[in-house]
Protein backbone atom coordinates (compact mmCIF):
# COMPACT_ATOMS: atom_id res chain seq x y z
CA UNK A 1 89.68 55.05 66.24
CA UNK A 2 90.29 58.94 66.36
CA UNK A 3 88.64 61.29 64.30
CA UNK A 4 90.29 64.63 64.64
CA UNK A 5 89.29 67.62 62.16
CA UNK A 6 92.63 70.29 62.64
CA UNK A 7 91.23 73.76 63.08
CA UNK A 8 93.58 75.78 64.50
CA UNK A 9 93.35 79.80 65.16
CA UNK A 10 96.31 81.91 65.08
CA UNK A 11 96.36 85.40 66.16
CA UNK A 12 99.35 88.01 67.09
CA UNK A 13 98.07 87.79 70.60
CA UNK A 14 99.58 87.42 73.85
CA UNK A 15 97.45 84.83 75.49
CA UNK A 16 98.88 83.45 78.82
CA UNK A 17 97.40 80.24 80.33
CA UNK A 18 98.64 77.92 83.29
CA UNK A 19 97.10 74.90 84.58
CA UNK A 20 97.48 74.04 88.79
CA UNK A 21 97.18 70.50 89.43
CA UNK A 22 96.20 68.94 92.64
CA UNK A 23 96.20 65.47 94.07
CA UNK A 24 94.57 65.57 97.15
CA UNK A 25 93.07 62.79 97.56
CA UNK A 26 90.54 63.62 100.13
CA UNK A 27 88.73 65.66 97.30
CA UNK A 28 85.94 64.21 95.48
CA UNK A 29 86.96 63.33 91.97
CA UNK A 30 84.10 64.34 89.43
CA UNK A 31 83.28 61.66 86.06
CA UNK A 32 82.10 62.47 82.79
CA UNK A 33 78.84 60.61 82.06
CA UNK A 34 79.34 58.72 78.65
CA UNK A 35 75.68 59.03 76.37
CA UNK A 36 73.49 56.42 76.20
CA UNK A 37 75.94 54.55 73.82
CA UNK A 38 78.38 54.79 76.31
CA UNK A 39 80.43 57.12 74.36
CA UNK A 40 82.44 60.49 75.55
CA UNK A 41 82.71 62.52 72.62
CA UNK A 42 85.58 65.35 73.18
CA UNK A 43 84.96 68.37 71.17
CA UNK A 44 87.72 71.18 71.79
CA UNK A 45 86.51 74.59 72.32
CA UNK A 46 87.58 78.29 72.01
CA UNK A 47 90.58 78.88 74.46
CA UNK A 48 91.76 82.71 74.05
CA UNK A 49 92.56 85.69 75.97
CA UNK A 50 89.48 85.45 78.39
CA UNK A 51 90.47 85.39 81.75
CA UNK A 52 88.37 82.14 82.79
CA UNK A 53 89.21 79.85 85.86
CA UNK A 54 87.53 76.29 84.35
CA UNK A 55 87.08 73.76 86.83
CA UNK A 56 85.01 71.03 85.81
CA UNK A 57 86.48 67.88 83.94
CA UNK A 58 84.94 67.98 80.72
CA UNK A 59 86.27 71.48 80.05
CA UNK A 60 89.25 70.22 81.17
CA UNK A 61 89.39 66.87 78.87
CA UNK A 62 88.58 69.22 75.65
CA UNK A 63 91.90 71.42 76.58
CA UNK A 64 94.09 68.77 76.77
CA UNK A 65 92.62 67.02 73.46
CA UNK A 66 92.84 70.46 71.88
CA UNK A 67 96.35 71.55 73.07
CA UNK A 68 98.16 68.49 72.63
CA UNK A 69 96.07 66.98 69.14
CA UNK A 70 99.14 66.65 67.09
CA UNK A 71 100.67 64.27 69.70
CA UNK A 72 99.10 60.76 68.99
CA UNK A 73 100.97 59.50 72.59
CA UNK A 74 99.32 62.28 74.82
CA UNK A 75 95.77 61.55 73.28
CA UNK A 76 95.98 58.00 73.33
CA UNK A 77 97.04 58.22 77.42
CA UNK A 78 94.00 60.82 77.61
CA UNK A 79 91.84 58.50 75.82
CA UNK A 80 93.52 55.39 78.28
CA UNK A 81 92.41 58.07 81.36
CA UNK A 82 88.70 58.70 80.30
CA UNK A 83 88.14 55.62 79.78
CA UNK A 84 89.18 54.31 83.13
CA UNK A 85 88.47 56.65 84.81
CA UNK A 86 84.56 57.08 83.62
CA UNK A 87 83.46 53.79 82.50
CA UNK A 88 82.70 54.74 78.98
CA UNK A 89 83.01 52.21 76.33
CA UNK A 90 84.45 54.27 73.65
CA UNK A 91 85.87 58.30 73.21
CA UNK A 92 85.32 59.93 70.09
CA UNK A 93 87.84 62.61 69.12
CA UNK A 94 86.04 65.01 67.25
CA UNK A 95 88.08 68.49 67.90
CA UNK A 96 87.71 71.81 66.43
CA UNK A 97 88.03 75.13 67.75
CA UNK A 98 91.86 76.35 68.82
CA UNK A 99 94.44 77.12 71.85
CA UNK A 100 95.81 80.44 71.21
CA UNK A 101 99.33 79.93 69.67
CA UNK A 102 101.54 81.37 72.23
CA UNK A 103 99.51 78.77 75.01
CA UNK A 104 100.33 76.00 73.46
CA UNK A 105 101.62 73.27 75.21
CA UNK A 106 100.24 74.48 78.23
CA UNK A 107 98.69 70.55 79.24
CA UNK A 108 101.85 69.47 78.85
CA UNK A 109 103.03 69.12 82.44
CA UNK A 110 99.55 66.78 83.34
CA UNK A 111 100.34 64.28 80.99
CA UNK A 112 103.99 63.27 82.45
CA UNK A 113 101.82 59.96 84.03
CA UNK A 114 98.18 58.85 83.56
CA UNK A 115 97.66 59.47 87.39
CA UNK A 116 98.87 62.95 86.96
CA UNK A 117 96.77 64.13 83.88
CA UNK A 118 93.49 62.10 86.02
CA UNK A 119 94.46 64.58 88.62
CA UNK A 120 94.27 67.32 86.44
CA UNK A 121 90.99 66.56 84.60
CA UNK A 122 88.72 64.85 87.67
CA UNK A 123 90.15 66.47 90.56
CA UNK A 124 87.69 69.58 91.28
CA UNK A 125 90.74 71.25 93.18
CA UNK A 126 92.74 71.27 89.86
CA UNK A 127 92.33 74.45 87.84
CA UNK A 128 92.94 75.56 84.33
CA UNK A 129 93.44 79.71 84.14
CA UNK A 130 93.03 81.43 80.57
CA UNK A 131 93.94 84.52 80.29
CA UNK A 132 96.74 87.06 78.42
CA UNK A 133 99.46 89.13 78.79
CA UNK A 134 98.08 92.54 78.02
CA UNK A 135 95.71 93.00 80.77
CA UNK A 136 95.72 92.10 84.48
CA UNK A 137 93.43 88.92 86.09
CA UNK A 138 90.66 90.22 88.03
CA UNK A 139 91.62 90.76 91.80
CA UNK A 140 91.73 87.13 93.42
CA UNK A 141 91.36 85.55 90.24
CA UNK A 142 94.33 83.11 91.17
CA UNK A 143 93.38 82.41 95.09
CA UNK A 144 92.64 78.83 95.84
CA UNK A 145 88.58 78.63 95.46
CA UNK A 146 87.97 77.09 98.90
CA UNK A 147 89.41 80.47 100.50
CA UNK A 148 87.44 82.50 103.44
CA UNK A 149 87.34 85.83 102.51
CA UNK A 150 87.29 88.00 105.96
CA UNK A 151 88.57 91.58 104.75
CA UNK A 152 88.13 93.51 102.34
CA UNK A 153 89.97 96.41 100.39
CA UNK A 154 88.75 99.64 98.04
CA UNK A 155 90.27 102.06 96.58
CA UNK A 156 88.50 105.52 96.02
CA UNK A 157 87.69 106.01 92.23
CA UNK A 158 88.13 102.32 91.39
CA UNK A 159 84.88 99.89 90.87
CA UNK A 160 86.81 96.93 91.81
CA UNK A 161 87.91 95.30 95.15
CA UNK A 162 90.41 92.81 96.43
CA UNK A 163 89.91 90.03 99.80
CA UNK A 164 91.51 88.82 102.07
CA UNK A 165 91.67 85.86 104.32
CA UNK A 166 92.93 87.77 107.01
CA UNK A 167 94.10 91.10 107.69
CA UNK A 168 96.83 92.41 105.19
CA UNK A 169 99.88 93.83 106.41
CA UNK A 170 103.42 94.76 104.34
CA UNK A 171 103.58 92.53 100.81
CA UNK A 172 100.40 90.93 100.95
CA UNK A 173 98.86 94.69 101.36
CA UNK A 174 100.87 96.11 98.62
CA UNK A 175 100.46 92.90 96.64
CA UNK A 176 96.46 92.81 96.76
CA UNK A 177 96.62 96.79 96.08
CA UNK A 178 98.72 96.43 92.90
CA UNK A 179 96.59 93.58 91.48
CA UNK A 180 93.51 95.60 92.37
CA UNK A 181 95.01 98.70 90.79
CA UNK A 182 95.72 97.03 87.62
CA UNK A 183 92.83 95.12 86.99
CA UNK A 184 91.12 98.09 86.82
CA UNK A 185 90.57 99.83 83.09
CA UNK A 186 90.33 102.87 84.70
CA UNK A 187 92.67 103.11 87.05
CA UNK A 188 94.58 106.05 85.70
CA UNK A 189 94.86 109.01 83.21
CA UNK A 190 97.47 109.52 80.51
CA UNK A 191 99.24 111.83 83.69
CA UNK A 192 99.63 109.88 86.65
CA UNK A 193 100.93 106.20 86.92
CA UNK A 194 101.11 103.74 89.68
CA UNK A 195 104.10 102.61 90.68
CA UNK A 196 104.41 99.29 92.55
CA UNK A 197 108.46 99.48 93.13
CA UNK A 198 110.56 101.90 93.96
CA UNK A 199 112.33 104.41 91.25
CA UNK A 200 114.89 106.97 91.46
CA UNK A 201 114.48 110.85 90.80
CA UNK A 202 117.60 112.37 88.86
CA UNK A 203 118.98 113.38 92.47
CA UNK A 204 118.91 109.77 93.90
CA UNK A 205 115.14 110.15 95.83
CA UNK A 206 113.38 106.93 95.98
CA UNK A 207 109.81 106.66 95.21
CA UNK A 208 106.66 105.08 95.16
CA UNK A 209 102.97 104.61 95.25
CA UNK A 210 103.20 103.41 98.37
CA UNK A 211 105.04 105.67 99.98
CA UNK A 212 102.45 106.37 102.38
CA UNK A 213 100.37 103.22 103.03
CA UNK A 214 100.58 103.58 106.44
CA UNK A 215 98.14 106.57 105.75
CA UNK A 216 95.86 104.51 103.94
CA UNK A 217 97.10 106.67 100.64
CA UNK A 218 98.28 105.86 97.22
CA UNK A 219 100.20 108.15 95.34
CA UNK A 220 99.80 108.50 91.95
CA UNK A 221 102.78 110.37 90.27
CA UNK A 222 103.42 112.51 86.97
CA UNK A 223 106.59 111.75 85.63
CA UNK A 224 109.18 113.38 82.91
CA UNK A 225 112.10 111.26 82.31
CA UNK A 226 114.98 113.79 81.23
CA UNK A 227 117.87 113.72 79.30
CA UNK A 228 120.46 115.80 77.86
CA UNK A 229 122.28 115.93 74.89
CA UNK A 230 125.70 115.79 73.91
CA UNK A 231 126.75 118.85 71.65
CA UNK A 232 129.54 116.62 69.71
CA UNK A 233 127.41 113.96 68.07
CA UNK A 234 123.76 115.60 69.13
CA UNK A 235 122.74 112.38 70.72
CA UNK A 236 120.48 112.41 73.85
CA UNK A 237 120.93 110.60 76.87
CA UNK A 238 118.63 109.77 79.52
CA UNK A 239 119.52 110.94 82.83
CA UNK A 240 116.23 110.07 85.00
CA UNK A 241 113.07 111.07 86.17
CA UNK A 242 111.94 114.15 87.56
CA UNK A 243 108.86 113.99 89.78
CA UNK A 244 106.03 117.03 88.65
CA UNK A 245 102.93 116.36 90.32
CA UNK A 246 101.43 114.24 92.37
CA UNK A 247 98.07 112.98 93.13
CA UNK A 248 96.80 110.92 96.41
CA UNK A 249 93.62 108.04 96.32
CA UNK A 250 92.94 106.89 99.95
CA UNK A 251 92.42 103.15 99.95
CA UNK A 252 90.15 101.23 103.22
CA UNK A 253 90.72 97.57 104.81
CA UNK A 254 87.42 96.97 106.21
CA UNK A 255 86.40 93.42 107.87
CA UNK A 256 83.20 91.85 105.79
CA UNK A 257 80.51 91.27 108.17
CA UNK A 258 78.56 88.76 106.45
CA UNK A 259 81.41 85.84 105.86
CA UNK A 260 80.54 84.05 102.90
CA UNK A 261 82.34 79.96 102.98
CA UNK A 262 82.61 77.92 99.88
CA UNK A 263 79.72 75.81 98.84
């Protein structure tokens, strides 16, 4: 029987979660222990704008109860799953607690089998990512948790660093810089802005902040977009930017000496 107490949180937020789901088999799939009644009881949780990487199954087994409660067939083939997979004699829905409104439905793609969604919950390998649309992830907050990190890169000014499995070059340099950049509340003043693509002045020149990586420089830039109005109907129209200022942060790609490798 499923008890299910409906307490659901809405916000105008911008919550963005995603769920990667592995099944490789060589991995060791994890249980949930039942009590000593041999129950599971699944209880929901809190699932918001933190940017969280959950891993283990029984965080796992409260999102999808949580996320898909309204849909008796998904929790009876997550309650078929648990109990297979585990050994328990009986799971007791008892959810409260909320997935942020514009995440919802985010479990959906784990329950298109039962050998799918066990993938998803047991398989250490598969990851659930919370997080939102109004910030960037921390730098490597995506990268597959069994990576080697053997490089790493700073930026001058900025707390945070990015890794990398091997020695960045082209995208993967400007990629790890940009994520690093933005992750980073401080990253720049009201002035200059970062620019990870390339814009156009009002005379056709192309630029951006990395217009001299192979410096080891970022350029920051202060902007005015221009426009000009038309005398007939007084309306303004906006022509481009015009480049005022600039300011340059030298970033490093140093090799870590001490190699740390997944536990």
């Amino acid at each position: 029987m499923l008890k299910i107490r409906k307490n659901v949180f809405e916000t105008n937020s911008s919550s963005s979660h995603s769920i990667s789901i592995s099944n490789d088999k060589t991995q060791l799939y994890e249980s949930i222990s039942p009590d000593e009644n041999g129950e599971i009881t699944i209880v929901g949780g809190e699932f918001g704008w933190e940017y969280v990487a959950y891993f283990d199954s029984i965080t796992k087994a409260n999102y999808c109860a949580i996320d898909c409660e309204s849909h008796s067939l998904n929790l009876a083939m997550l309650e078929e799953v648990l109990l297979e997979h585990t050994g328990a004699k009986k799971i007791i829905f008892d959810i409260n607690g909320y997935v942020d409104h514009q995440s919802i439905g985010t479990s959906r793609e784990a329950f298109d089998s039962k050998e799918k969604l066990k993938d998803f919950i047991f398989n250490p390998a598969s990851v659930l990512f919370t997080g939102n649309d109004n910030s960037s992830p921390p730098p490597n907050f995506y990268d597959n948790p069994n990576a080697i990190y053997r490089y790493e890169g700073k930026i001058e000014s900025i707390s945070n660093s990015v890794k990398f499995e091997t020695k960045p070059h082209g995208e993967a340099l400007e990629k790890g810089i940009t994520n690093l950049f933005y992750s980073d509340d401080n990253r720049y003043d009201d002035e200059y802005r970062f620019y990870d693509h390339e814009f156009d002045t009002i005379s056709g020149v192309k630029f951006s902040s990395f217009d001299d990586i192979k410096n080891n420089k970022i350029i920051l830039y202060k902007v005015e977009a221009k426009y000009i109005t038309n005398d007939s109907d007084k309306k303004s129209k906006y022509i481009g930017n015009v480049v005022l200022d600039t300011k340059v942060l030298k970033f490093t790609v140093e090799k870590i000496k001490n190699v740390k490798k997944p536990s």
